[in-house]
PDB file of N, CA and C in Angstrom:
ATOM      1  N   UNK A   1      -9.419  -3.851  38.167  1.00  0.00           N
ATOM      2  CA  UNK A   1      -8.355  -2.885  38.005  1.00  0.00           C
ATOM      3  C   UNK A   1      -7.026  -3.629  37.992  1.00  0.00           C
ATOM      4  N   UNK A   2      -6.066  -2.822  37.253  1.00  0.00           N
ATOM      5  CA  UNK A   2      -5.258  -3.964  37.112  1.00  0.00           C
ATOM      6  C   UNK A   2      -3.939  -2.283  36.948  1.00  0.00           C
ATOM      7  N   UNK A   3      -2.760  -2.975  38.013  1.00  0.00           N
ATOM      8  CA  UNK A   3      -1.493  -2.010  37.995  1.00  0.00           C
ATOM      9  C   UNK A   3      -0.281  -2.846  37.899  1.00  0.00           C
ATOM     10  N   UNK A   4       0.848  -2.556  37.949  1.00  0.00           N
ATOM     11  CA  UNK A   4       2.349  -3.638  37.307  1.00  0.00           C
ATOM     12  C   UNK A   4       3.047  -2.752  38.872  1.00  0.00           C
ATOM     13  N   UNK A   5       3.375  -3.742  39.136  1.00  0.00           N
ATOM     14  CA  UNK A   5       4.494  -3.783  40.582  1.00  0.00           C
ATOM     15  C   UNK A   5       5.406  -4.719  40.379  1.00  0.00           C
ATOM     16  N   UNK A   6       6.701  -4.070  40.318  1.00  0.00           N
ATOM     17  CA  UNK A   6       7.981  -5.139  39.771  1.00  0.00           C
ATOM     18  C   UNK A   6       8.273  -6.582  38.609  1.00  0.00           C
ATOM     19  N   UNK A   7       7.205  -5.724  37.570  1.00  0.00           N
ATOM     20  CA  UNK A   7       7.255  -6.857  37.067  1.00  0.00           C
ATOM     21  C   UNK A   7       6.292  -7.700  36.168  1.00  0.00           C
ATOM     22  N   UNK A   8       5.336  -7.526  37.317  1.00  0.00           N
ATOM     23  CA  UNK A   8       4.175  -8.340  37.317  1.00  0.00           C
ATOM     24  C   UNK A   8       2.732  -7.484  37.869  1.00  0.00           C
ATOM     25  N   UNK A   9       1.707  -8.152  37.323  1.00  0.00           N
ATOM     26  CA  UNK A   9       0.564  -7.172  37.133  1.00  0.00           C
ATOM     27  C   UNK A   9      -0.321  -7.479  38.333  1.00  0.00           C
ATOM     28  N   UNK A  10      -0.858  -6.518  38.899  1.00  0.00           N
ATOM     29  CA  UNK A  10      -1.599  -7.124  40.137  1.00  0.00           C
ATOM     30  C   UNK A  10      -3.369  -6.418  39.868  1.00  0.00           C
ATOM     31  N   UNK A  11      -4.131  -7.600  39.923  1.00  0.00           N
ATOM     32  CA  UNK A  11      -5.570  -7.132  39.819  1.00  0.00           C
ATOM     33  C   UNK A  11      -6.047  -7.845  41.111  1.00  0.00           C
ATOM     34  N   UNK A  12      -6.591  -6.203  41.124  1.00  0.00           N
ATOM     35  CA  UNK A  12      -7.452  -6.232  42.239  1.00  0.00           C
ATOM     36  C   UNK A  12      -9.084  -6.112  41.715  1.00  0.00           C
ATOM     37  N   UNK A  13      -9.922  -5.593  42.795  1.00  0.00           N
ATOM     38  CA  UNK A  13     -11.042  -5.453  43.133  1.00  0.00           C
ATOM     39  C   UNK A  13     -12.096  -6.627  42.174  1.00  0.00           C
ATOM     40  N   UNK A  14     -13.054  -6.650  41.858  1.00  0.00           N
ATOM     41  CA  UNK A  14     -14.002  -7.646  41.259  1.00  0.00           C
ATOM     42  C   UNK A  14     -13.501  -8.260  39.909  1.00  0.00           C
ATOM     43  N   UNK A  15     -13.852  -9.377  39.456  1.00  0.00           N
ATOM     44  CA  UNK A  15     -13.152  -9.984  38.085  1.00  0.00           C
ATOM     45  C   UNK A  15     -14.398 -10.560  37.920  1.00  0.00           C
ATOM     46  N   UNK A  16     -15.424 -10.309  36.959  1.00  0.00           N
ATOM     47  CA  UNK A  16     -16.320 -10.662  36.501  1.00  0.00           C
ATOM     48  C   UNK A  16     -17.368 -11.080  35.745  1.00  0.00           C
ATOM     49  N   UNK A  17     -18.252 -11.507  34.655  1.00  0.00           N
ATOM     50  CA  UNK A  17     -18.571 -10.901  33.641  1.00  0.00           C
ATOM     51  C   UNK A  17     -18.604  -9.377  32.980  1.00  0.00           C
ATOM     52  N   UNK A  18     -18.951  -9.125  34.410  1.00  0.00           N
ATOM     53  CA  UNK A  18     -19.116  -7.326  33.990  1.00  0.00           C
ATOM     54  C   UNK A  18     -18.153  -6.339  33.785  1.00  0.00           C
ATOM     55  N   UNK A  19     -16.699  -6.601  34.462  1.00  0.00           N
ATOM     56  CA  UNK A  19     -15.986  -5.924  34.190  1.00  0.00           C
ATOM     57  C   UNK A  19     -15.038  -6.788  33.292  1.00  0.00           C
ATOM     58  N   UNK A  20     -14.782  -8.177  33.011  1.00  0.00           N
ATOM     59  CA  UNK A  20     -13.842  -8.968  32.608  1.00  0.00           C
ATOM     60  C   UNK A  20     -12.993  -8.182  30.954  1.00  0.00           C
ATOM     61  N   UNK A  21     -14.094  -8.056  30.369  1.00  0.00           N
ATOM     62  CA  UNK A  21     -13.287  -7.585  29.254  1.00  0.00           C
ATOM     63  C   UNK A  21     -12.516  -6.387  28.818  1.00  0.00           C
ATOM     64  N   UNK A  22     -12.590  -5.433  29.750  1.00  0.00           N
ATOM     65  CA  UNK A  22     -12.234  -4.363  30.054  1.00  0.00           C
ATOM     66  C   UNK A  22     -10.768  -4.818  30.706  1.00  0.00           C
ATOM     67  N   UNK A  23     -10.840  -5.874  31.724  1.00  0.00           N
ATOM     68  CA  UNK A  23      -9.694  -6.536  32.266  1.00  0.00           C
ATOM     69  C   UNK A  23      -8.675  -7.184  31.162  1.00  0.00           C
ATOM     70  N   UNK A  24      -9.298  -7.836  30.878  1.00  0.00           N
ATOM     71  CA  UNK A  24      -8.660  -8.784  29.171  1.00  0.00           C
ATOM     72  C   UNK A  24      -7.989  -7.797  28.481  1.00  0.00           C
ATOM     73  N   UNK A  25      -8.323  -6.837  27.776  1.00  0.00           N
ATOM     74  CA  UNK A  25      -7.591  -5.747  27.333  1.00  0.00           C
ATOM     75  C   UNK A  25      -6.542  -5.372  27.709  1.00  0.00           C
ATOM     76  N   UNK A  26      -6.910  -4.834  29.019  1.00  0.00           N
ATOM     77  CA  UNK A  26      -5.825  -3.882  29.874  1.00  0.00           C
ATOM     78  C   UNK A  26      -4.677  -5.030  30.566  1.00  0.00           C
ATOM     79  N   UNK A  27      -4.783  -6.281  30.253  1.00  0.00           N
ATOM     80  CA  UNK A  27      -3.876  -7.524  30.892  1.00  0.00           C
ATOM     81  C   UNK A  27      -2.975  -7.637  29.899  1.00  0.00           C
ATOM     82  N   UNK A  28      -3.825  -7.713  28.060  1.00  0.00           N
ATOM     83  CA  UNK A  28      -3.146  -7.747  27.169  1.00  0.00           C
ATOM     84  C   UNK A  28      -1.879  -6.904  26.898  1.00  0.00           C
ATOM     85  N   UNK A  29      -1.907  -5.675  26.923  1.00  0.00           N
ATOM     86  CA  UNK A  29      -1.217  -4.773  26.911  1.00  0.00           C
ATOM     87  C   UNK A  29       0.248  -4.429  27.919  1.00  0.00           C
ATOM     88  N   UNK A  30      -0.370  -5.237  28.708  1.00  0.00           N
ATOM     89  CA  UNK A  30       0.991  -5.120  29.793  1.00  0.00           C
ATOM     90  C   UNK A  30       1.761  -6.547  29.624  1.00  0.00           C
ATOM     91  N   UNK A  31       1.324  -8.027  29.178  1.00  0.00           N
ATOM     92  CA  UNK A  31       2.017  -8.424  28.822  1.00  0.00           C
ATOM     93  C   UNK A  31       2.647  -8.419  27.587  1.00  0.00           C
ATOM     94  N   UNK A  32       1.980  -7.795  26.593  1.00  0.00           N
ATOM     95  CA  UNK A  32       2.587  -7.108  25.360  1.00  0.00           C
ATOM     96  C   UNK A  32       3.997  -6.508  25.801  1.00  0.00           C
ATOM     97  N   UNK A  33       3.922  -5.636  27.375  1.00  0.00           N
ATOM     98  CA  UNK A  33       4.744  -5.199  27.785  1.00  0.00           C
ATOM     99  C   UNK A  33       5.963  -5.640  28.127  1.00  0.00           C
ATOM    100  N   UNK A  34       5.798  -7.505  28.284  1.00  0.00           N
ATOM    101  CA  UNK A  34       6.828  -7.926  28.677  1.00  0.00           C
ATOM    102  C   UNK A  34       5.946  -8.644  30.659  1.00  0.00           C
ATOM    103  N   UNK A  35       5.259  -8.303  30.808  1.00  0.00           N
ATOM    104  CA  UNK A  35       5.080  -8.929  32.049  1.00  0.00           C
ATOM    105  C   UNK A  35       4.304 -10.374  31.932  1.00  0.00           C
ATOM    106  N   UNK A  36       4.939 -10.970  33.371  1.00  0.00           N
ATOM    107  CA  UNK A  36       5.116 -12.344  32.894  1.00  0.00           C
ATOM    108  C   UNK A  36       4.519 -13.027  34.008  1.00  0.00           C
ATOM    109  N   UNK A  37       3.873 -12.061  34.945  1.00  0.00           N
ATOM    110  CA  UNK A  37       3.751 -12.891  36.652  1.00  0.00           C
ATOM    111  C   UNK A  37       2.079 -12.247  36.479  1.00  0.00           C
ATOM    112  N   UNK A  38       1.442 -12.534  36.757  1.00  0.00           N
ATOM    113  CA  UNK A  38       0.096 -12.123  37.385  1.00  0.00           C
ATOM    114  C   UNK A  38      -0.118 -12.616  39.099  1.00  0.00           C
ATOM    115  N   UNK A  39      -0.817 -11.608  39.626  1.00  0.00           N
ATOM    116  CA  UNK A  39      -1.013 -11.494  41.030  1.00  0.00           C
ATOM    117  C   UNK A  39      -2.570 -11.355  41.477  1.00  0.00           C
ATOM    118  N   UNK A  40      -3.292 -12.352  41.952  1.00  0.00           N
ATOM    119  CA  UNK A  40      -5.032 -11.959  41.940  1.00  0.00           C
ATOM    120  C   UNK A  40      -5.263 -12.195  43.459  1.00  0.00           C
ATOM    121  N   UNK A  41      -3.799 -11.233  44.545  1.00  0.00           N
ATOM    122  CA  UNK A  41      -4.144 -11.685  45.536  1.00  0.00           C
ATOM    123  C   UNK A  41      -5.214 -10.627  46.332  1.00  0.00           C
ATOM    124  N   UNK A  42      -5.302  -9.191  45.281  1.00  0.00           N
ATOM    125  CA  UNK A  42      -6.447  -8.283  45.885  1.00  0.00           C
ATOM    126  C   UNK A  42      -7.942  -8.060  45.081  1.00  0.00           C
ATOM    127  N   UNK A  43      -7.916  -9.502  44.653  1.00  0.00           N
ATOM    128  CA  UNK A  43      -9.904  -9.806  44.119  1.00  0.00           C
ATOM    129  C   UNK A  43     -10.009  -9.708  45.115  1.00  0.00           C
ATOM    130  N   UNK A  44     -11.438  -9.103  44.960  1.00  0.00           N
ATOM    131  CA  UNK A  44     -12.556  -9.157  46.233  1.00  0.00           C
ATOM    132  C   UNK A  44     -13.643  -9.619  45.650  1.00  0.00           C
ATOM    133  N   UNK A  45     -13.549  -9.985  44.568  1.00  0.00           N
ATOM    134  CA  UNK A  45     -14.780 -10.468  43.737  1.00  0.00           C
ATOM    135  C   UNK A  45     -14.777 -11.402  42.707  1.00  0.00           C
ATOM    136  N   UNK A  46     -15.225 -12.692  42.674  1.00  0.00           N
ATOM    137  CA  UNK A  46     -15.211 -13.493  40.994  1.00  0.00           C
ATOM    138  C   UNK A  46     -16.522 -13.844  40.837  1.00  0.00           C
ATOM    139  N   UNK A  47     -16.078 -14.315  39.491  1.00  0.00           N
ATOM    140  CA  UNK A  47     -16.890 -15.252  38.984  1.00  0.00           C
ATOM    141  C   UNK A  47     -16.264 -16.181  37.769  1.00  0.00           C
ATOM    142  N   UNK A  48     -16.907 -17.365  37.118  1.00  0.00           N
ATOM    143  CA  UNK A  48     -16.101 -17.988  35.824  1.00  0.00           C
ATOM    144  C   UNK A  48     -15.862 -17.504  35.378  1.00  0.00           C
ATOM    145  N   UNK A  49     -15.599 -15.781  35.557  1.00  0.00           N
ATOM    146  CA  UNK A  49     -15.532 -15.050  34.479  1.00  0.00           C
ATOM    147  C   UNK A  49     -13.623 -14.841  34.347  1.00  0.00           C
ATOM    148  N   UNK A  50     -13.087 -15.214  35.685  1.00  0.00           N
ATOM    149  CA  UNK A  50     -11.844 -14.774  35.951  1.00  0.00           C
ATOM    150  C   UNK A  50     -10.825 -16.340  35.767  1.00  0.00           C
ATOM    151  N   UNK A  51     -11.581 -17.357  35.428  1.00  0.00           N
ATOM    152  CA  UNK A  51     -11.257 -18.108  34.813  1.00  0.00           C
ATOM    153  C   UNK A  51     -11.148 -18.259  33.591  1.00  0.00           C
ATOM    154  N   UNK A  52     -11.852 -17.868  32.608  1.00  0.00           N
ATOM    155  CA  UNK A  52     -11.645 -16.879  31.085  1.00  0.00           C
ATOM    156  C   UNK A  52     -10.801 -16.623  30.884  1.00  0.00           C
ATOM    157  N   UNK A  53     -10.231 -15.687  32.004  1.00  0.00           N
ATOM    158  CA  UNK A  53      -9.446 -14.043  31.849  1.00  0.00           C
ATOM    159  C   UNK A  53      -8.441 -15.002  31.718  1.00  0.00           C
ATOM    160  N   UNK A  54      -7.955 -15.577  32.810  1.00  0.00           N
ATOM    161  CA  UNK A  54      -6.654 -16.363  33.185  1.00  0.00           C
ATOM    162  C   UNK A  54      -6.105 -17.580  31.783  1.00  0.00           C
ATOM    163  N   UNK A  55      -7.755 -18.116  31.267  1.00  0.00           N
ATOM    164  CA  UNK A  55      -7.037 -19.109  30.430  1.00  0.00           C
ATOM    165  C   UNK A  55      -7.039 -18.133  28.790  1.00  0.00           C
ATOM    166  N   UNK A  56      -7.985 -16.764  28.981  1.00  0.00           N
ATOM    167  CA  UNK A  56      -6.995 -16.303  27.453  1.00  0.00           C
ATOM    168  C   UNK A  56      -5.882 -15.435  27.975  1.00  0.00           C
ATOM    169  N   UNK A  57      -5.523 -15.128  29.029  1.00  0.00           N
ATOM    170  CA  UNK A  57      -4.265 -14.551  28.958  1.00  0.00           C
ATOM    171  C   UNK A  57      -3.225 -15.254  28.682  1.00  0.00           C
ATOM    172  N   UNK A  58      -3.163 -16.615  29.316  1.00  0.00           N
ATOM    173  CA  UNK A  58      -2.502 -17.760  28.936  1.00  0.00           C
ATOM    174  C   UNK A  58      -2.167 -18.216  27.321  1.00  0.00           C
ATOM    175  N   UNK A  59      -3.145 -18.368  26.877  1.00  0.00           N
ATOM    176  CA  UNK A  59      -3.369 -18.498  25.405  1.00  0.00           C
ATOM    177  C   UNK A  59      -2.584 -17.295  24.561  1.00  0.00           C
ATOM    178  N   UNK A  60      -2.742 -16.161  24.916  1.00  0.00           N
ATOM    179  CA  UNK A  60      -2.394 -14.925  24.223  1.00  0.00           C
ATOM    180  C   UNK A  60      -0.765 -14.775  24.498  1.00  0.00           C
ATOM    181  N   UNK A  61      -0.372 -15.265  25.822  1.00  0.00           N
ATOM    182  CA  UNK A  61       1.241 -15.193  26.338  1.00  0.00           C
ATOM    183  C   UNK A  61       2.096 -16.321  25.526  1.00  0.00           C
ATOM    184  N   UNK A  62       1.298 -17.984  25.229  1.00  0.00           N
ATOM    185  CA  UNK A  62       1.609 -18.832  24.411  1.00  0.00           C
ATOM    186  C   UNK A  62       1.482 -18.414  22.810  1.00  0.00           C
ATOM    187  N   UNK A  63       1.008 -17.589  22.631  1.00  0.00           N
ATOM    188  CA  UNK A  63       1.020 -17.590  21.164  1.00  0.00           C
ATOM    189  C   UNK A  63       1.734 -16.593  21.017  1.00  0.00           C
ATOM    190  N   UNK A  64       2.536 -15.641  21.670  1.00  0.00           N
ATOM    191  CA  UNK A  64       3.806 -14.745  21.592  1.00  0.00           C
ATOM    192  C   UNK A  64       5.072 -14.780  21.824  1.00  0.00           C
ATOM    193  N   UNK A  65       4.788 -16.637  22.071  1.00  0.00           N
ATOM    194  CA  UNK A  65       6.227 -16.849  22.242  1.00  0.00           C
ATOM    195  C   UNK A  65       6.792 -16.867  23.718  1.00  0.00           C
ATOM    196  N   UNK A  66       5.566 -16.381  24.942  1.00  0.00           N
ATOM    197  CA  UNK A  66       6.265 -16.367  26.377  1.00  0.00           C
ATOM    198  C   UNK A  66       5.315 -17.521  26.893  1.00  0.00           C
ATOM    199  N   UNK A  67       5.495 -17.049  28.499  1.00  0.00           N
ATOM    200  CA  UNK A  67       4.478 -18.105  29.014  1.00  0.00           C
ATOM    201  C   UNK A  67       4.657 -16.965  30.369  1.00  0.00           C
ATOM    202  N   UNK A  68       3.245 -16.900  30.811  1.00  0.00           N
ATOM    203  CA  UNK A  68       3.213 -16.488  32.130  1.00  0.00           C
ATOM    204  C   UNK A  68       2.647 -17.597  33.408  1.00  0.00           C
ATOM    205  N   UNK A  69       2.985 -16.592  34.636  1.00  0.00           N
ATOM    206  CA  UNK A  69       2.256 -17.547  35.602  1.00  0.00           C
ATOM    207  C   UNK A  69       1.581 -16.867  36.674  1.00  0.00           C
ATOM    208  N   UNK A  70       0.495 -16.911  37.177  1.00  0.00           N
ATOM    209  CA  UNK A  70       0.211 -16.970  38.662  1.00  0.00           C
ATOM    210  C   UNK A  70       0.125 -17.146  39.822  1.00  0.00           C
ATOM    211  N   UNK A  71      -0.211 -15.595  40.741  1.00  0.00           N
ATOM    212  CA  UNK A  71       0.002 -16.320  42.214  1.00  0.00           C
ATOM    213  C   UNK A  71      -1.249 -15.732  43.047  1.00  0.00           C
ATOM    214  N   UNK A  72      -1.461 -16.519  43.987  1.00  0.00           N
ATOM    215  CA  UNK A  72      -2.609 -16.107  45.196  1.00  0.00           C
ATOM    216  C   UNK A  72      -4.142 -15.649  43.968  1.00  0.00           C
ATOM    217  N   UNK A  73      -3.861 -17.199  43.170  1.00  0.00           N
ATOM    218  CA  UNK A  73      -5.319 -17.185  42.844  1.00  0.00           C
ATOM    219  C   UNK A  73      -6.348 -18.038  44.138  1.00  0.00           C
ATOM    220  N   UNK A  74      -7.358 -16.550  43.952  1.00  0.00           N
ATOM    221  CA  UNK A  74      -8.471 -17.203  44.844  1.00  0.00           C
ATOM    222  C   UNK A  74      -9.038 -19.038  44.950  1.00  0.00           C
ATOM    223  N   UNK A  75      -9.080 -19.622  46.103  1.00  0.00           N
ATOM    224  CA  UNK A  75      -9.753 -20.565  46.082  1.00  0.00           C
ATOM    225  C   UNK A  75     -10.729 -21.220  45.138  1.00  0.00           C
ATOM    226  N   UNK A  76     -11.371 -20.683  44.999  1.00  0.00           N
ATOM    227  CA  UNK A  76     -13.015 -20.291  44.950  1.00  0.00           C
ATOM    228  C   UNK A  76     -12.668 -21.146  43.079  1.00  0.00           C
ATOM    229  N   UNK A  77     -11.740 -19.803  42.846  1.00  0.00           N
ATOM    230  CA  UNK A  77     -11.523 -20.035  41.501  1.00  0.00           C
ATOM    231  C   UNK A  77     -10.726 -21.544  40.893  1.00  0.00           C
ATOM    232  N   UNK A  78      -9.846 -22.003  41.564  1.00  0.00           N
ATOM    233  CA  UNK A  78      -9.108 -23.313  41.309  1.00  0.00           C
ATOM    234  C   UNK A  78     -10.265 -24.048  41.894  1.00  0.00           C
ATOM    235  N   UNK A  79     -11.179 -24.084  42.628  1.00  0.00           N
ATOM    236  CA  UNK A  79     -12.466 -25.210  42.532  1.00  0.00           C
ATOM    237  C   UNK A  79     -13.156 -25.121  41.206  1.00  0.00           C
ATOM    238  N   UNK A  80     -13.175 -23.980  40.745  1.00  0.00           N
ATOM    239  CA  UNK A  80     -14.057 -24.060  39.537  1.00  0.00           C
ATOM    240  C   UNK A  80     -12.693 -24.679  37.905  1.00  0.00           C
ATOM    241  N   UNK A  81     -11.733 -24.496  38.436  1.00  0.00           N
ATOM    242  CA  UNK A  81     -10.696 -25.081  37.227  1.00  0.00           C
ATOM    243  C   UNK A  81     -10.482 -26.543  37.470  1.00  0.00           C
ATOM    244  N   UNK A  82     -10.731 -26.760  38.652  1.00  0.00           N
ATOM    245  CA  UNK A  82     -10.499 -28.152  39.206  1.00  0.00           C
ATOM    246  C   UNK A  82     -12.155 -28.985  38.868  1.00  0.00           C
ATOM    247  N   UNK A  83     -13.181 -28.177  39.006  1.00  0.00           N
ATOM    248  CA  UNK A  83     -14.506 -28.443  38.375  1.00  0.00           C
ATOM    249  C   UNK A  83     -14.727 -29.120  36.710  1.00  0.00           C
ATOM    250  N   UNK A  84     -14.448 -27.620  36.331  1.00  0.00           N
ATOM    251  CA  UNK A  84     -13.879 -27.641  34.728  1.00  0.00           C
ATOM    252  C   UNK A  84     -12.622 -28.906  34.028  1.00  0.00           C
ATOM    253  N   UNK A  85     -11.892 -29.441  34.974  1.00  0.00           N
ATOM    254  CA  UNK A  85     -10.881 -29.895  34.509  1.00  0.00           C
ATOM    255  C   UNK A  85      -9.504 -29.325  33.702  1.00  0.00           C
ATOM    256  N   UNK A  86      -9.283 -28.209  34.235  1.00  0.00           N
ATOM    257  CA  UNK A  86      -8.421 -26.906  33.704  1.00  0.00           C
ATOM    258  C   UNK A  86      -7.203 -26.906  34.689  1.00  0.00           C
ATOM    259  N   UNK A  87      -7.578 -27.248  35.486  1.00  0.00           N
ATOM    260  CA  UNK A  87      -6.516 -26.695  36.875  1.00  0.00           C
ATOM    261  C   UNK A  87      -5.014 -26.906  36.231  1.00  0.00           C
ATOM    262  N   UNK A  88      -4.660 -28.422  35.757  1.00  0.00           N
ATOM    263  CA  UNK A  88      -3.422 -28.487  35.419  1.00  0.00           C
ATOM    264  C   UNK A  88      -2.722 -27.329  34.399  1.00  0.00           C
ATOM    265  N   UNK A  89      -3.796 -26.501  33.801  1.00  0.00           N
ATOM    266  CA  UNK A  89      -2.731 -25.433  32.785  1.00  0.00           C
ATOM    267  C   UNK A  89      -3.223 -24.417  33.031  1.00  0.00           C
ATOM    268  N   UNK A  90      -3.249 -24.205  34.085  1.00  0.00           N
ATOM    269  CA  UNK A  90      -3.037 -22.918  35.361  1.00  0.00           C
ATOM    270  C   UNK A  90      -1.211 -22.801  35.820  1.00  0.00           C
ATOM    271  N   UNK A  91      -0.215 -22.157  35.261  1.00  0.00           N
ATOM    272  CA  UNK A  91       0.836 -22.627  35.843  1.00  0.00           C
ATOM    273  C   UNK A  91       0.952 -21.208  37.151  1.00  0.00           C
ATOM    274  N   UNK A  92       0.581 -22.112  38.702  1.00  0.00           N
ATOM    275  CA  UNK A  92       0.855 -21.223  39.425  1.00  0.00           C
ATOM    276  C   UNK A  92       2.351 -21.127  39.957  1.00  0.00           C
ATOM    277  N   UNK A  93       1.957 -20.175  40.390  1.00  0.00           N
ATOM    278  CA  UNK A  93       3.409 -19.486  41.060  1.00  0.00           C
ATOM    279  C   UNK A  93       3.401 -19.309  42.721  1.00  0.00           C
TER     280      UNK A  93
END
């Protein structure tokens, strides 16, 4: 689930294969909106799947001309970017 608080978009509850693209969509649209911060400090749930999310939202914010960033990404998840070799174009916040 994903809502905009000052700004910036905050997803909560699970980020997963199962719900991810449903997420992707609804992320698209709000930075379409102009939002520029993402917030994943109320997951309660991942998987690589929220590493996806993060590097096409990234991709989709770079190819419009902005750039966003993140904050209070889960652990769990920067082991698996740090795994992957991704971590550096993660720009957190």
């Amino acid at each position: 689930m994903i809502r905009r608080q000052d700004g910036r978009m905050m997803v909560s509850g699970p980020v997963t294969l199962g719900n991810v693209a449903g997420l992707l969509e609804e992320g698209r649209r709000h930075l379409a909106e102009g939002v520029r911060s993402v917030d994943f400090g109320e997951v309660t749930e991942m998987d690589s799947a929220a590493l996806a999310l993060c590097l096409a939202w990234l991709r989709d914010a770079k190819a419009a001309g902005g750039a966003i960033s993140f904050s209070n990404l889960p652990e769990s998840l920067l082991t698996i970017a740090r795994l992957y070799g991704v971590h550096s174009l993660l720009p957190l916040h």
